[in-house]
PDB file of N, CA and C in Angstrom:
ATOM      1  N   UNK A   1     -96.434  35.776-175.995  1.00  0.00           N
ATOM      2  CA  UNK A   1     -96.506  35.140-174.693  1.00  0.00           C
ATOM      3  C   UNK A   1     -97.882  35.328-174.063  1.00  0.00           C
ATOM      4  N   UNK A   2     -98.422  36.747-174.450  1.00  0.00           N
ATOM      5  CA  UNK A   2     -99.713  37.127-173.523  1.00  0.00           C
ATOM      6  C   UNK A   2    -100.564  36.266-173.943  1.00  0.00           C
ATOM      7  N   UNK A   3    -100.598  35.787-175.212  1.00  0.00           N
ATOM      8  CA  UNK A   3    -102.137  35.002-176.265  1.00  0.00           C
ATOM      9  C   UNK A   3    -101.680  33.674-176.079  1.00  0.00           C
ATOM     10  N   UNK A   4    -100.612  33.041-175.839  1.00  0.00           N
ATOM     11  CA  UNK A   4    -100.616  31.587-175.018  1.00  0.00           C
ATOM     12  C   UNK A   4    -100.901  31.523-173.310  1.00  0.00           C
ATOM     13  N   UNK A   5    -100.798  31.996-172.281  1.00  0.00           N
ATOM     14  CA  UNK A   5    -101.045  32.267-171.297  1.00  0.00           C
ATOM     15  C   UNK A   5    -102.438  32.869-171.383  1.00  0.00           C
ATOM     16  N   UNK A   6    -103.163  33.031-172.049  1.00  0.00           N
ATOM     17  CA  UNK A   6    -104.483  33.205-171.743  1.00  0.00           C
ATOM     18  C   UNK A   6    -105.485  32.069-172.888  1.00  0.00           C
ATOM     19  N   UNK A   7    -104.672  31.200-173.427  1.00  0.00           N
ATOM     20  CA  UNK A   7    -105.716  30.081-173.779  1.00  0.00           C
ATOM     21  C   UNK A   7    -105.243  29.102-173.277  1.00  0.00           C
ATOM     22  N   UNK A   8    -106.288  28.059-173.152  1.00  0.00           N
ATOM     23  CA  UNK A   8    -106.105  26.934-172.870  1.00  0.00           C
ATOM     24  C   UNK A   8    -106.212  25.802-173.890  1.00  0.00           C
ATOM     25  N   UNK A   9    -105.446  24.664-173.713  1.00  0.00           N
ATOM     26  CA  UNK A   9    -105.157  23.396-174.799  1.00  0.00           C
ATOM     27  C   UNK A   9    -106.347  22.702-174.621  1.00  0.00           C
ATOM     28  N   UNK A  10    -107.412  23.163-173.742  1.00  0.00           N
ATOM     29  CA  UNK A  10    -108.663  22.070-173.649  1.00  0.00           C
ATOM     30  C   UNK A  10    -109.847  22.767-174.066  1.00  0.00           C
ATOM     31  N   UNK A  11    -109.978  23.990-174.526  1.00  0.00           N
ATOM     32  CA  UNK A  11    -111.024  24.997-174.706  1.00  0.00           C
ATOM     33  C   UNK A  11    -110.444  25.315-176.361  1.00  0.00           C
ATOM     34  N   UNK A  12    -111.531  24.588-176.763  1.00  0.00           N
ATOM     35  CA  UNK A  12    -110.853  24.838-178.418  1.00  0.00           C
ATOM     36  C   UNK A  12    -111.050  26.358-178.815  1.00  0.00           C
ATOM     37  N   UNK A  13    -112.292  27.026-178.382  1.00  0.00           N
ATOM     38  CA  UNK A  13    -112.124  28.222-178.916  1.00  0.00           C
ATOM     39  C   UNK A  13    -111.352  29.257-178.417  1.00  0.00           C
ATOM     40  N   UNK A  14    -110.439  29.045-177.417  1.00  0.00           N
ATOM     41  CA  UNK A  14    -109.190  29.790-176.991  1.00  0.00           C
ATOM     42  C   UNK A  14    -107.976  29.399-177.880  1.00  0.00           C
ATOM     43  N   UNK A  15    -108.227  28.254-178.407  1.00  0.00           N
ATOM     44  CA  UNK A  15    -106.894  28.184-179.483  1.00  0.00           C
ATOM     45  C   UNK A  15    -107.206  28.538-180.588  1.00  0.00           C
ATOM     46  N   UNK A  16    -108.469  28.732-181.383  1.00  0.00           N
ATOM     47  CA  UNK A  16    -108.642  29.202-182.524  1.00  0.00           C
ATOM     48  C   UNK A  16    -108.686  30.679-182.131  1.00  0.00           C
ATOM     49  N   UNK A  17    -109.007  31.618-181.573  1.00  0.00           N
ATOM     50  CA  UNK A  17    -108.773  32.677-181.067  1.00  0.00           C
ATOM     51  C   UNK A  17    -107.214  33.114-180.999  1.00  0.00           C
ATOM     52  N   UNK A  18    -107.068  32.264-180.360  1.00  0.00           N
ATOM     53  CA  UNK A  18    -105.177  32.319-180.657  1.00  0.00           C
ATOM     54  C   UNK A  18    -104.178  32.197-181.989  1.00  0.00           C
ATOM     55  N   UNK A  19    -104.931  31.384-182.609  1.00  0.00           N
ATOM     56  CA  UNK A  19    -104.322  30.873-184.037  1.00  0.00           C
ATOM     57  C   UNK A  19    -105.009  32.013-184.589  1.00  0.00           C
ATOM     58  N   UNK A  20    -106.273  32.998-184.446  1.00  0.00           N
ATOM     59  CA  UNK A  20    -106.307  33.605-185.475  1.00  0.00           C
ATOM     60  C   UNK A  20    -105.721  34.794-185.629  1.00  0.00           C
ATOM     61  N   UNK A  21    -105.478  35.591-184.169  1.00  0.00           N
ATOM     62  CA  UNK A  21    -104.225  36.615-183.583  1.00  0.00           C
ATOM     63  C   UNK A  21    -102.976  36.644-184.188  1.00  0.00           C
ATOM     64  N   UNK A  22    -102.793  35.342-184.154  1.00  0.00           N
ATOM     65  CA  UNK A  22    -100.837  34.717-184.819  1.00  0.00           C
ATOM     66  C   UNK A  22    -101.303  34.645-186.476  1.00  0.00           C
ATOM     67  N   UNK A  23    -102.205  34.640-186.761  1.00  0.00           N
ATOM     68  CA  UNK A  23    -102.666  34.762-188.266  1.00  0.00           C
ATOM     69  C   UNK A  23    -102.831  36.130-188.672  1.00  0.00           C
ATOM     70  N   UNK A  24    -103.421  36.793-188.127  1.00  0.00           N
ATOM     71  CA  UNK A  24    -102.908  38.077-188.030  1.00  0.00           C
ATOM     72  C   UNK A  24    -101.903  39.171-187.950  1.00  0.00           C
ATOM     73  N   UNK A  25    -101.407  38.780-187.062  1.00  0.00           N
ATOM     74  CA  UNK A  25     -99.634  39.079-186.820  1.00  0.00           C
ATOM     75  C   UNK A  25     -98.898  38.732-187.837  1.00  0.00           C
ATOM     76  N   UNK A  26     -98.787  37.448-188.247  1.00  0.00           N
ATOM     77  CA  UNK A  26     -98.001  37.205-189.330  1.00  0.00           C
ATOM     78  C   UNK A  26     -98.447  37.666-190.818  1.00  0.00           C
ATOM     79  N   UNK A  27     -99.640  37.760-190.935  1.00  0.00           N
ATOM     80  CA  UNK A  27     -99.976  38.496-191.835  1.00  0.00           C
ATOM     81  C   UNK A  27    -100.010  39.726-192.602  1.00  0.00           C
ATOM     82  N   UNK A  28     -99.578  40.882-191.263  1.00  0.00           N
ATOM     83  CA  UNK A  28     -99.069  41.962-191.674  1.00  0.00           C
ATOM     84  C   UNK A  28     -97.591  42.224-191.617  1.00  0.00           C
ATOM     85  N   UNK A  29     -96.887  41.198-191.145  1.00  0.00           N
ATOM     86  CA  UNK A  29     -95.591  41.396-191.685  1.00  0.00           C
ATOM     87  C   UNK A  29     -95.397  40.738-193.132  1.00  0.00           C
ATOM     88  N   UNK A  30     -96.041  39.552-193.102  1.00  0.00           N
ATOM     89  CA  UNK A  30     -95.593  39.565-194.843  1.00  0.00           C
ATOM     90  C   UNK A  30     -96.055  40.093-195.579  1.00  0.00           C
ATOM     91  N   UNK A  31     -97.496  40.667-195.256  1.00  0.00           N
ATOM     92  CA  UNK A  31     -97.793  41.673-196.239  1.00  0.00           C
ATOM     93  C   UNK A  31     -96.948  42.743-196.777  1.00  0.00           C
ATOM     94  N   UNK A  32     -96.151  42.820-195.879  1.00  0.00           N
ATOM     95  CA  UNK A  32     -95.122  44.557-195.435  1.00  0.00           C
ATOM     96  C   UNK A  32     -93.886  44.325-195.832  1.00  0.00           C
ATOM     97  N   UNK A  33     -93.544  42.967-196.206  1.00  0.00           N
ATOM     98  CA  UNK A  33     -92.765  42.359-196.618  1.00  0.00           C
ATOM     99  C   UNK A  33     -91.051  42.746-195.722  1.00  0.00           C
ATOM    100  N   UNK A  34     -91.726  42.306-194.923  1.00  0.00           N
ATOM    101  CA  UNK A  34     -90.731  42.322-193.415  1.00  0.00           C
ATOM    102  C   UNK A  34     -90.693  41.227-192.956  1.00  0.00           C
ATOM    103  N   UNK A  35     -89.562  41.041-192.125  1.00  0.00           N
ATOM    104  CA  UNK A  35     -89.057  39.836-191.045  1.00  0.00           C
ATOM    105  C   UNK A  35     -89.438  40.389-189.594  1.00  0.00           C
ATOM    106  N   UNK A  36     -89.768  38.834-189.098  1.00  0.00           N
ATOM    107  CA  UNK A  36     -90.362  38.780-187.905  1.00  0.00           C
ATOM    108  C   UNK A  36     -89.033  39.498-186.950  1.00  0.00           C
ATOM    109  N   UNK A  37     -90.002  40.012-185.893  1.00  0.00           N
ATOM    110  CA  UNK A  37     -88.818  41.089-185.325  1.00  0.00           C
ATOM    111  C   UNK A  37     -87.565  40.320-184.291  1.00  0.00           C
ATOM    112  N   UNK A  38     -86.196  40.622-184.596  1.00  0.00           N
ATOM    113  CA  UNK A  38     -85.102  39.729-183.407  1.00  0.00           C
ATOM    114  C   UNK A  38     -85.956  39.539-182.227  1.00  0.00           C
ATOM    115  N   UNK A  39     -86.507  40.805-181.490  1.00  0.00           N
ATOM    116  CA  UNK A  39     -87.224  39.791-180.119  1.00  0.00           C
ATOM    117  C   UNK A  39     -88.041  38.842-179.704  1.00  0.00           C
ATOM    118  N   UNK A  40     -88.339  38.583-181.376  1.00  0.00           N
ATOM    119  CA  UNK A  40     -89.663  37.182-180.814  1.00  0.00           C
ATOM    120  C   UNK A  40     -88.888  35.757-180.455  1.00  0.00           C
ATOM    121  N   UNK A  41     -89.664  35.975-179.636  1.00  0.00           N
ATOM    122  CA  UNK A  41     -89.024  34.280-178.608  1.00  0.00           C
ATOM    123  C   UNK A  41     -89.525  32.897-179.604  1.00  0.00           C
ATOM    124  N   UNK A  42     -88.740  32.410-180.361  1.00  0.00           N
ATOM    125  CA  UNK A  42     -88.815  31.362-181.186  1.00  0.00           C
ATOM    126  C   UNK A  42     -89.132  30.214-180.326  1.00  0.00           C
ATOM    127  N   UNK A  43     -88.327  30.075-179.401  1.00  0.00           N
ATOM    128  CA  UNK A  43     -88.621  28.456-178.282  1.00  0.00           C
ATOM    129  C   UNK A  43     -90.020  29.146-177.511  1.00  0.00           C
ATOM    130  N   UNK A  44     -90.299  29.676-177.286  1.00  0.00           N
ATOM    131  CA  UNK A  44     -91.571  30.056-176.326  1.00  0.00           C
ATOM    132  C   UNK A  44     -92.697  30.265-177.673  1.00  0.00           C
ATOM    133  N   UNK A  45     -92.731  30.334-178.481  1.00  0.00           N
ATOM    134  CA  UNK A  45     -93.722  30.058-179.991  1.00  0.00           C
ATOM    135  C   UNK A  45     -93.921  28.620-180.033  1.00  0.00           C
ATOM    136  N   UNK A  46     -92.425  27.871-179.975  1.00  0.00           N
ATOM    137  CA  UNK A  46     -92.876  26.742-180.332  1.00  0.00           C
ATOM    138  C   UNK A  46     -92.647  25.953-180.042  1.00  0.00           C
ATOM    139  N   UNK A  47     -92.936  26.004-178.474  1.00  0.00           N
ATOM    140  CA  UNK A  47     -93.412  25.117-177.119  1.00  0.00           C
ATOM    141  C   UNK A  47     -94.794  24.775-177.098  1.00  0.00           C
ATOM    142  N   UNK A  48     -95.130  26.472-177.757  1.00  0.00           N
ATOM    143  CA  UNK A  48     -96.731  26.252-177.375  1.00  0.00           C
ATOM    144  C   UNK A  48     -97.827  26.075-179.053  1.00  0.00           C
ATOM    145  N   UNK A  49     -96.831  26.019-179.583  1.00  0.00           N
ATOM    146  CA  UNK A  49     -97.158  25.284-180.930  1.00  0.00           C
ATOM    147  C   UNK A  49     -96.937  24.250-181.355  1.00  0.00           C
ATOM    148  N   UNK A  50     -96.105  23.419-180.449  1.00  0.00           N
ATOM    149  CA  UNK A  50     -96.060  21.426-180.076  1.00  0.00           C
ATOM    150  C   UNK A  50     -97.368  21.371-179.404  1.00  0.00           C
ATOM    151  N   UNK A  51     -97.804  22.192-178.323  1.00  0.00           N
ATOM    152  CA  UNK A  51     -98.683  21.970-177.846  1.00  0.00           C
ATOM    153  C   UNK A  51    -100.156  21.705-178.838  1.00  0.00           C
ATOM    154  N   UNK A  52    -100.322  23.113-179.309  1.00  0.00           N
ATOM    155  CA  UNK A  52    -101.133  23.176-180.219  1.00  0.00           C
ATOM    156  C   UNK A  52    -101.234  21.620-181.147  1.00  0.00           C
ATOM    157  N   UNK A  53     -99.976  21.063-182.081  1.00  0.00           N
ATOM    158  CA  UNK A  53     -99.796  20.309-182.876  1.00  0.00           C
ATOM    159  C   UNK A  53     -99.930  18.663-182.611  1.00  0.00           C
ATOM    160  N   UNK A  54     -99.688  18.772-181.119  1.00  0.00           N
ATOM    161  CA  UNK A  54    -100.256  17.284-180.377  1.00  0.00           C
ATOM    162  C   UNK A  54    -101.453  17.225-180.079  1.00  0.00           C
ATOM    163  N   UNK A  55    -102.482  18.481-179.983  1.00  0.00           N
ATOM    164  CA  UNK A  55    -103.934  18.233-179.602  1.00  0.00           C
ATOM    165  C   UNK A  55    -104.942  17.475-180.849  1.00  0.00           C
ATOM    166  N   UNK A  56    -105.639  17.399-180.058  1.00  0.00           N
ATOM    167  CA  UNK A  56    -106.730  16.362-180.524  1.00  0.00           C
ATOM    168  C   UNK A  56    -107.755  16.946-181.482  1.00  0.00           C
ATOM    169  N   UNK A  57    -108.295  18.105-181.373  1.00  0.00           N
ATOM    170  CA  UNK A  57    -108.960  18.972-181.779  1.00  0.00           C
ATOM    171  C   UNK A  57    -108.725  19.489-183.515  1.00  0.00           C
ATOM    172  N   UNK A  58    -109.298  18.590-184.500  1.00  0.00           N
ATOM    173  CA  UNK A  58    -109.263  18.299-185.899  1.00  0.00           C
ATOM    174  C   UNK A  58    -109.278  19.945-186.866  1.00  0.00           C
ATOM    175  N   UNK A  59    -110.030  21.231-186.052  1.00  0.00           N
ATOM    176  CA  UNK A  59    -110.078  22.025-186.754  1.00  0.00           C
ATOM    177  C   UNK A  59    -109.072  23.108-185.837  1.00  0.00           C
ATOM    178  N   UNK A  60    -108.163  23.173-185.271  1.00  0.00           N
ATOM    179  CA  UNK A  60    -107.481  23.909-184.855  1.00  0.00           C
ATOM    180  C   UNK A  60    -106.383  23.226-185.160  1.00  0.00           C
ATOM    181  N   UNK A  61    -106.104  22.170-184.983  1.00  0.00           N
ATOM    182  CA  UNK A  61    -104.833  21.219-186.031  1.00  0.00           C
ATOM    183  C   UNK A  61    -104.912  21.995-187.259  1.00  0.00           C
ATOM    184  N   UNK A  62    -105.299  21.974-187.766  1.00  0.00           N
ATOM    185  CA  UNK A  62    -106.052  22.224-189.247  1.00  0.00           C
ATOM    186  C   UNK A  62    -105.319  23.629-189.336  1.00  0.00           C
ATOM    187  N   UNK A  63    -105.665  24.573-188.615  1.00  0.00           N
ATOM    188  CA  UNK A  63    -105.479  25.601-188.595  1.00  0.00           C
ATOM    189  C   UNK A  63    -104.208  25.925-188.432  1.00  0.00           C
ATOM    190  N   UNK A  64    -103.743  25.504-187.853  1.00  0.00           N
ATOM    191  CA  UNK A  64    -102.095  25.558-187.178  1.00  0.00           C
ATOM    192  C   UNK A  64    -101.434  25.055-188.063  1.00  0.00           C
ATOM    193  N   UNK A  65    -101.815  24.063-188.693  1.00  0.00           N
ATOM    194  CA  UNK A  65    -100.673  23.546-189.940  1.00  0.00           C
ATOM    195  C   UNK A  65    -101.255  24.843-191.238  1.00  0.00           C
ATOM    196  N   UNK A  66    -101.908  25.152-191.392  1.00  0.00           N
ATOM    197  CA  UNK A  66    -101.988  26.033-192.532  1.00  0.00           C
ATOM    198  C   UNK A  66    -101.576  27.525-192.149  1.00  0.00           C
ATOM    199  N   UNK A  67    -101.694  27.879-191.055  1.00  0.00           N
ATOM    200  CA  UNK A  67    -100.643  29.123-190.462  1.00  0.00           C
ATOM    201  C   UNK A  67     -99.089  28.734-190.924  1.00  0.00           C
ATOM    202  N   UNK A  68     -98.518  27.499-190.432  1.00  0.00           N
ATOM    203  CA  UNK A  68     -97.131  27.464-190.917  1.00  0.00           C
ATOM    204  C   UNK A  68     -97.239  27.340-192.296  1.00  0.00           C
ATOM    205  N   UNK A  69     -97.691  26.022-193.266  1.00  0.00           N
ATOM    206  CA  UNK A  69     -98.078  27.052-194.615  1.00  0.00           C
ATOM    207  C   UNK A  69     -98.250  28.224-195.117  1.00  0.00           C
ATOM    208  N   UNK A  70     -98.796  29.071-194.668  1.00  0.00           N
ATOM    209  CA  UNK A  70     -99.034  30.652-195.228  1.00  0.00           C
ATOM    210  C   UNK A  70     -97.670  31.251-195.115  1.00  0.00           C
ATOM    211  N   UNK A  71     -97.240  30.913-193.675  1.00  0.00           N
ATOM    212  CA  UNK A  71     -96.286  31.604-193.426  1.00  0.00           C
ATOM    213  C   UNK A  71     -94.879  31.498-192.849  1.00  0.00           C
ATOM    214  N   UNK A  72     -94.562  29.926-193.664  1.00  0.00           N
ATOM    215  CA  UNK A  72     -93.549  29.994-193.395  1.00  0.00           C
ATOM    216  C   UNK A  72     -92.191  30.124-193.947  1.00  0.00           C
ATOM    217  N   UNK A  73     -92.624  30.986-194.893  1.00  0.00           N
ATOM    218  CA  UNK A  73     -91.248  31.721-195.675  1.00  0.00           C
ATOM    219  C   UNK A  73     -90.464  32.497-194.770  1.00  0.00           C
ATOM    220  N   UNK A  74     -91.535  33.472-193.411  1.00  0.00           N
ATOM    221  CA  UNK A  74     -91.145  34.476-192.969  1.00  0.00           C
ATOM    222  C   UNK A  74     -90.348  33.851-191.990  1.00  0.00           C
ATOM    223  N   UNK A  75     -90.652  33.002-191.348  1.00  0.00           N
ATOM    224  CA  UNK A  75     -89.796  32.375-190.076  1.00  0.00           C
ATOM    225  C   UNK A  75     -88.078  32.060-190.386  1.00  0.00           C
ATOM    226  N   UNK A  76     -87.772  32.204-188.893  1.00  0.00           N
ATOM    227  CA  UNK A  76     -85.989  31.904-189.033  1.00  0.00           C
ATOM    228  C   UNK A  76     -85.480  30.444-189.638  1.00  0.00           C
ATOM    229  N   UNK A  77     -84.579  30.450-190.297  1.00  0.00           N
ATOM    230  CA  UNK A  77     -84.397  29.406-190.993  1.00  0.00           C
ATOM    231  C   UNK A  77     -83.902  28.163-189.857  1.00  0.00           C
ATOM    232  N   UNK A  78     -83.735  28.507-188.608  1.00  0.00           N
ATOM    233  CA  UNK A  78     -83.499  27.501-186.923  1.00  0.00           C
ATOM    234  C   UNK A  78     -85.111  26.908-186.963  1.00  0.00           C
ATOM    235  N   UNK A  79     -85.948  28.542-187.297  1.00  0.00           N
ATOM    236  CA  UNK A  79     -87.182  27.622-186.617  1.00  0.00           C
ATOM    237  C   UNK A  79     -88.408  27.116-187.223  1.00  0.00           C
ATOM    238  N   UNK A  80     -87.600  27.154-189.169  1.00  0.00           N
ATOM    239  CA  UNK A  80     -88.159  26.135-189.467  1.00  0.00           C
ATOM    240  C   UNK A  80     -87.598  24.613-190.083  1.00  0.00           C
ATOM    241  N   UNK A  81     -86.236  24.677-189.846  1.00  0.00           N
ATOM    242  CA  UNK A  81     -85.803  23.330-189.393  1.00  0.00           C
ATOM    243  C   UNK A  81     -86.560  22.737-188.356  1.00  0.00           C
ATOM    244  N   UNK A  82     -86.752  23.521-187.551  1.00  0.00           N
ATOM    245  CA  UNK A  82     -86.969  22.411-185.746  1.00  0.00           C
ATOM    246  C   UNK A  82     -88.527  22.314-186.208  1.00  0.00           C
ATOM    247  N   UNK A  83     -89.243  23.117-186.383  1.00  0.00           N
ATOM    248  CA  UNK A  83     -90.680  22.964-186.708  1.00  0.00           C
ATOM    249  C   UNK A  83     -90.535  21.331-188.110  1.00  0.00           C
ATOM    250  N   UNK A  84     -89.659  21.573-189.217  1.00  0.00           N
ATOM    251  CA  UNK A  84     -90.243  20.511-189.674  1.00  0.00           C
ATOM    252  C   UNK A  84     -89.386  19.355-189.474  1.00  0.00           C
ATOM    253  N   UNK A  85     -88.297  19.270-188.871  1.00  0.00           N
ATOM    254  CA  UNK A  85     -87.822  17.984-187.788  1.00  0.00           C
ATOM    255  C   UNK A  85     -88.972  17.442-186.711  1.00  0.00           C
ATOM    256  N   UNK A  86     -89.609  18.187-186.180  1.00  0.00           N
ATOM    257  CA  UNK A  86     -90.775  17.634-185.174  1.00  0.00           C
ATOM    258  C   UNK A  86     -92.201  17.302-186.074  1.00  0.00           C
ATOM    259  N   UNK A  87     -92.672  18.121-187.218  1.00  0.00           N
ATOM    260  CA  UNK A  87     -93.269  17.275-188.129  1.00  0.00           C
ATOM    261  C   UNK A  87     -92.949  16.422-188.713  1.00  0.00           C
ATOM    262  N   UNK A  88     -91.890  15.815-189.046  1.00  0.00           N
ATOM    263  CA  UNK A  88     -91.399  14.604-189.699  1.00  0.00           C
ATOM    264  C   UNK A  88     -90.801  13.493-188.935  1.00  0.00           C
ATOM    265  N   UNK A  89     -91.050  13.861-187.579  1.00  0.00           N
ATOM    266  CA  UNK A  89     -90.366  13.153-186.335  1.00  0.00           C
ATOM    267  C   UNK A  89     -91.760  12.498-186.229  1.00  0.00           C
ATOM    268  N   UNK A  90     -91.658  12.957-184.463  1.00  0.00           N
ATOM    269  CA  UNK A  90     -93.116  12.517-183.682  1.00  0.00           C
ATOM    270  C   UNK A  90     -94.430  12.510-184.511  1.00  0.00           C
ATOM    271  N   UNK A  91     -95.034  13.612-185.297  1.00  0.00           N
ATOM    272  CA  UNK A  91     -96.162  13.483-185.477  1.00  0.00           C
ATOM    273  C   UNK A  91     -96.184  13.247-186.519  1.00  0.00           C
ATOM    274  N   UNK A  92     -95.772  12.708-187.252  1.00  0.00           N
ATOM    275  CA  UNK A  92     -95.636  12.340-188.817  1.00  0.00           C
ATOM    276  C   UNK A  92     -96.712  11.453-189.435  1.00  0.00           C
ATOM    277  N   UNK A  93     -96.962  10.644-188.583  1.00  0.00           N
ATOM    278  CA  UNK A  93     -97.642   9.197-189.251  1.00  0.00           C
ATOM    279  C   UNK A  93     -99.259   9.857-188.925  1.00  0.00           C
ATOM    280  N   UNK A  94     -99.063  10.729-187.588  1.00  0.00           N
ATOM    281  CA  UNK A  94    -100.503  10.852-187.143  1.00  0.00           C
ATOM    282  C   UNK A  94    -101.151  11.842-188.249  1.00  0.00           C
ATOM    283  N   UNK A  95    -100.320  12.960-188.428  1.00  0.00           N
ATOM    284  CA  UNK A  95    -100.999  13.954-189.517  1.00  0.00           C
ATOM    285  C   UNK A  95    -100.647  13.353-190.884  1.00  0.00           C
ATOM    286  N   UNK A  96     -99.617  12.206-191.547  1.00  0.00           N
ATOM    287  CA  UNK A  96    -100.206  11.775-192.419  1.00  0.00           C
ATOM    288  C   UNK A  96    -101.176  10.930-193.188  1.00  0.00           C
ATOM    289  N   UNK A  97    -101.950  10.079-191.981  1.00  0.00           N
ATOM    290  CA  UNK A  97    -102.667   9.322-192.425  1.00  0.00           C
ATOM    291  C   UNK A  97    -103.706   9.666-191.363  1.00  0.00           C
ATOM    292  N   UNK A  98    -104.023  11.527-191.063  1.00  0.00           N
ATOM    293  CA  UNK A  98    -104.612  11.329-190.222  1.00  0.00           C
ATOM    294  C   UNK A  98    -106.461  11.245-190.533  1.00  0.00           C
ATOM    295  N   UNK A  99    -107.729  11.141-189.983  1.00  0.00           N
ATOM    296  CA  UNK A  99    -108.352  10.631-190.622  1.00  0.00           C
ATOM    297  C   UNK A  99    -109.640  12.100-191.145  1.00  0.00           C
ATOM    298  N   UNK A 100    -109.340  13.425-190.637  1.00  0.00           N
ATOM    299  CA  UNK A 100    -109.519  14.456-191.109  1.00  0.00           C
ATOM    300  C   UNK A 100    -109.090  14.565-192.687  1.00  0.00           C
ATOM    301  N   UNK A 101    -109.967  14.717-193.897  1.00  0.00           N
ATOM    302  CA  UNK A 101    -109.414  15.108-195.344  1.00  0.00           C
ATOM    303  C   UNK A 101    -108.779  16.177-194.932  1.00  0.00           C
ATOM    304  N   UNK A 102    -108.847  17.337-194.635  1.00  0.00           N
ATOM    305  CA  UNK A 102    -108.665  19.022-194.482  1.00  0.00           C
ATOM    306  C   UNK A 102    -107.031  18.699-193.742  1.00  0.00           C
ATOM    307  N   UNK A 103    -106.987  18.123-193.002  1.00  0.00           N
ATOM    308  CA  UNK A 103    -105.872  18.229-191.903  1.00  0.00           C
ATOM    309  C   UNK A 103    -104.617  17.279-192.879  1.00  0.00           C
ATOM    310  N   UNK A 104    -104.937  16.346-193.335  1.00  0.00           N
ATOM    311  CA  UNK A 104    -104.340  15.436-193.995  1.00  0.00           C
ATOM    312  C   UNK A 104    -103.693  16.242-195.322  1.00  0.00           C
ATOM    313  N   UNK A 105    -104.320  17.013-195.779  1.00  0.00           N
ATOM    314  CA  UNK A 105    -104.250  17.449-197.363  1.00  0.00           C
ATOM    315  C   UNK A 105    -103.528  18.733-197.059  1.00  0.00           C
ATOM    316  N   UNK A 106    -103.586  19.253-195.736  1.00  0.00           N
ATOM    317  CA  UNK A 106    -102.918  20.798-195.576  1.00  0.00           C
ATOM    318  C   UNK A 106    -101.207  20.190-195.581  1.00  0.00           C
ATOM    319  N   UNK A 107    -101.885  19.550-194.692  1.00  0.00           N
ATOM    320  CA  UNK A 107    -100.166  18.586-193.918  1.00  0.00           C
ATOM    321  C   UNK A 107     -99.322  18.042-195.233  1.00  0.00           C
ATOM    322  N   UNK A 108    -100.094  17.471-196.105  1.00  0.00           N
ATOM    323  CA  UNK A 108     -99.281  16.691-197.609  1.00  0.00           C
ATOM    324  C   UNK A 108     -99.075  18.262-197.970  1.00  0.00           C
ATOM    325  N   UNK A 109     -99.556  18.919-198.241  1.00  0.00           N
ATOM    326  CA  UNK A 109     -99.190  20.494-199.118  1.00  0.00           C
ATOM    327  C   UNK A 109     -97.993  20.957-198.204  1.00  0.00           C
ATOM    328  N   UNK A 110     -97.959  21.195-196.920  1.00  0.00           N
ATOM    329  CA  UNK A 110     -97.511  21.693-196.094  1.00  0.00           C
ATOM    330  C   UNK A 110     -95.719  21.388-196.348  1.00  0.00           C
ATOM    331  N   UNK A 111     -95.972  19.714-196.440  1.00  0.00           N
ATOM    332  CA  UNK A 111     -94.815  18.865-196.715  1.00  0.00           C
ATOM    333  C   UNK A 111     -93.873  19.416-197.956  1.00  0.00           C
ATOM    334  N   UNK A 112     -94.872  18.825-199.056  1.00  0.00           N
ATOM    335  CA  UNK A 112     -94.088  19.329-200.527  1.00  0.00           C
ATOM    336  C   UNK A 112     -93.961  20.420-200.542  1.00  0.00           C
ATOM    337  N   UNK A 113     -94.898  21.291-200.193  1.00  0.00           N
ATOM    338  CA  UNK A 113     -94.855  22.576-201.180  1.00  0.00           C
ATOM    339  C   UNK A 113     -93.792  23.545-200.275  1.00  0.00           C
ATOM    340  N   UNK A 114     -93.709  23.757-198.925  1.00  0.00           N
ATOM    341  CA  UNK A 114     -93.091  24.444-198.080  1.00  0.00           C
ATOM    342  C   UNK A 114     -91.941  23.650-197.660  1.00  0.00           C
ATOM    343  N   UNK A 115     -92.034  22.281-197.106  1.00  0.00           N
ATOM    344  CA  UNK A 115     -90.913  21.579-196.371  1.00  0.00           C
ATOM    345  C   UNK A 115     -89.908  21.238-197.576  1.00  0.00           C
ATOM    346  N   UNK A 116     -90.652  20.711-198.519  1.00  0.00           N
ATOM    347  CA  UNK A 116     -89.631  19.728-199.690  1.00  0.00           C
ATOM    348  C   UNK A 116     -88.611  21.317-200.581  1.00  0.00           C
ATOM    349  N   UNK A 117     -89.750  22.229-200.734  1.00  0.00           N
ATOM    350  CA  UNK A 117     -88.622  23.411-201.665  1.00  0.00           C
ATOM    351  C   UNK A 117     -88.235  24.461-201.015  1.00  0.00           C
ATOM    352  N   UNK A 118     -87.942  24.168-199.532  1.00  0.00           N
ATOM    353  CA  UNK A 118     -87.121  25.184-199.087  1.00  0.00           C
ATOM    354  C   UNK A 118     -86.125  24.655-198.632  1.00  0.00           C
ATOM    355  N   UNK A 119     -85.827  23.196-198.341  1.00  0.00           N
ATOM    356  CA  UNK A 119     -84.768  22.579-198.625  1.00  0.00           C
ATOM    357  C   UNK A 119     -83.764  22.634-199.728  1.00  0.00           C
TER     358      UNK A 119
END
């Protein structure tokens, strides 16, 4: 909650700052090969990770889709239904044909490799 309340959606380097914290975080739990702890607020993550995922900003997109790549084995199986119901919903067409290579190619990996075989 503290690292969304102190960036802003218009100051890109407050969201890469942010994305790299949550890259962090998640990183030493799977390293540790642990689950994210019952108190993390799943809807308050990813309120502000729609946010993140509707911005405009090509290398923090970028970033945010390859955070859920890395890591989304570890997440609750609620919140990565709803995460890839809202990628395959609303923003679908934009991150698949979007006109970033990097953002486009995370998002196709993102799809098959995480969305398609954990189904």
């Amino acid at each position: 909650m503290i690292l969304y309340k102190k960036s802003d959606v218009n100051d890109s380097g407050s969201i890469l700052k942010l994305l790299d914290y949550l890259e962090l975080f998640l990183s030493v739990i799977n390293k540790k090969n642990r689950v994210i702890p019952t108190t993390f607020d799943y809807n308050y993550f990813f309120k502000g990770f729609k946010i993140i995922l509707e911005g405009s900003h090509c290398y923090s997109l970028g970033k945010a889709l390859l955070l859920l790549y890395n890591h989304f084995n570890i997440f609750s199986q609620e919140f990565r239904f709803a995460i890839s119901m809202f990628l395959m919903g609303k923003l679908f067409f934009r991150l698949f044909l979007h006109w970033s290579f990097n953002v486009r190619t995370i998002f196709h990996h993102l799809l098959y490799i995480r969305i398609n075989k954990s189904s």
